[in-house]
Protein backbone atom coordinates (compact mmCIF):
# COMPACT_ATOMS: atom_id res chain seq x y z
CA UNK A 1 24.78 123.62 5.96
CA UNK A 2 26.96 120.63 5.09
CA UNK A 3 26.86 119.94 1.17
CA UNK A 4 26.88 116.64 -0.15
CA UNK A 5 30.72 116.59 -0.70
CA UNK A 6 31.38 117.91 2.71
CA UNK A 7 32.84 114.44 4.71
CA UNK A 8 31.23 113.55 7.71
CA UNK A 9 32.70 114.62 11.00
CA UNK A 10 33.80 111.56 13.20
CA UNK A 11 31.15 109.69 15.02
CA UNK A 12 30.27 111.44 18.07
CA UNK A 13 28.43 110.01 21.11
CA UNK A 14 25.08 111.23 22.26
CA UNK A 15 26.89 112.24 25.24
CA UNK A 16 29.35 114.24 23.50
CA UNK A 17 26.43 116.05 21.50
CA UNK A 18 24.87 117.19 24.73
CA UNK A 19 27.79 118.04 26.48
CA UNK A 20 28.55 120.53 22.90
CA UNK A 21 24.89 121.72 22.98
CA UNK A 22 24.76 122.59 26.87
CA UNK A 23 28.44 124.44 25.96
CA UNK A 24 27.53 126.33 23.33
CA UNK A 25 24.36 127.58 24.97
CA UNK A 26 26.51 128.61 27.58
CA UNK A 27 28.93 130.30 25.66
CA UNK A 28 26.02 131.88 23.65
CA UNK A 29 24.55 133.16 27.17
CA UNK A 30 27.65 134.84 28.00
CA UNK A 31 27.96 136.56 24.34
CA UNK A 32 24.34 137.87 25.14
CA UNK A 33 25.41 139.35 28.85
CA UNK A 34 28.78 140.96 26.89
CA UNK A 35 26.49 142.46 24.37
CA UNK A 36 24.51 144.08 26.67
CA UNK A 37 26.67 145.52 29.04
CA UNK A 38 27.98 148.64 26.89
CA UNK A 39 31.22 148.62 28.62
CA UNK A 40 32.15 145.69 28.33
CA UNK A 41 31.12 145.27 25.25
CA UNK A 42 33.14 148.30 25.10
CA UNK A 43 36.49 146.51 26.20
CA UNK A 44 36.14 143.54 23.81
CA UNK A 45 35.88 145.25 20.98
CA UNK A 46 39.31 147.52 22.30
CA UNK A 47 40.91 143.87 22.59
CA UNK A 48 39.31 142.79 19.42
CA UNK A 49 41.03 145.52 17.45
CA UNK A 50 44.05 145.67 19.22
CA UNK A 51 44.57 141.53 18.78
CA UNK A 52 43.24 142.48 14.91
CA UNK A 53 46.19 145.28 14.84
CA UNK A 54 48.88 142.89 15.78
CA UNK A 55 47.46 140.21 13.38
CA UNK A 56 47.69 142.72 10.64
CA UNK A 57 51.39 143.55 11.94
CA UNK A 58 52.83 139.18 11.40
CA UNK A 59 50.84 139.09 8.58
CA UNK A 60 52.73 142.11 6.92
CA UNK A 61 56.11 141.10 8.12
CA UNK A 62 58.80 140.13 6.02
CA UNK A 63 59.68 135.95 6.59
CA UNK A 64 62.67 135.51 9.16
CA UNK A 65 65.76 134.88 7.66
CA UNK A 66 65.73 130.93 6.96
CA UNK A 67 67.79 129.16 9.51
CA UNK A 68 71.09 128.08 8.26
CA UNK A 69 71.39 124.40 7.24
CA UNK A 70 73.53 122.14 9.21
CA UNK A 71 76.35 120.46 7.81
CA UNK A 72 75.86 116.37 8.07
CA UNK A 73 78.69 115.00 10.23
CA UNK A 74 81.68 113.59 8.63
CA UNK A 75 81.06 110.30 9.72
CA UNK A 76 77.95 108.66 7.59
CA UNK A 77 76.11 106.25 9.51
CA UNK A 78 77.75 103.18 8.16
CA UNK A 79 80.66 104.57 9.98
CA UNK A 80 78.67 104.94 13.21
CA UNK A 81 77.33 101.16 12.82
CA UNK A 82 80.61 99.89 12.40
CA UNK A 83 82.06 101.86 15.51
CA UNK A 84 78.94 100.97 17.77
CA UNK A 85 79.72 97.23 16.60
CA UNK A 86 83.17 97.38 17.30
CA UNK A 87 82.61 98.70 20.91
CA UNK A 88 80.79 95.17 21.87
């Protein structure tokens, strides 16, 4: 539940409500068929810990190497001004 600090979400059309109601009971249908069909329940929760696995792998990574930093062209952008203006 939302405490009193929480900020409200964006105002969102009755519409919009009912469409996210009738989705999530959908979804929440499908869950319930996953659930009870042992193998596929059986295969998500392979997927599950194989997705969890390679998670675990980034997350223990060491940061890539940082990109090296290009050097700003000789010419500043007065110069560029002044050479754009000179072309007209």
């Amino acid at each position: 539940m939302a405490s009193k600090n929480t900020p409200k979400a964006a105002s969102v059309s009755d519409d919009e409500r009912r469409w996210r109601a009738q989705s999530d009971v959908r979804t929440l249908q499908e869950a319930e068929k996953i659930r009870s069909d042992k193998s596929r329940m059986t295969e998500a929760q392979k997927e599950a810990k194989s997705q969890l696995d390679a998670m675990a792998q980034i997350a223990k990574a060491a940061p890539a190497a940082k990109a090296p930093v290009k050097k700003p062209a000789s010419n500043s952008m007065d110069d560029f001004i002044k050479q754009r203006e000179s072309r007209k």
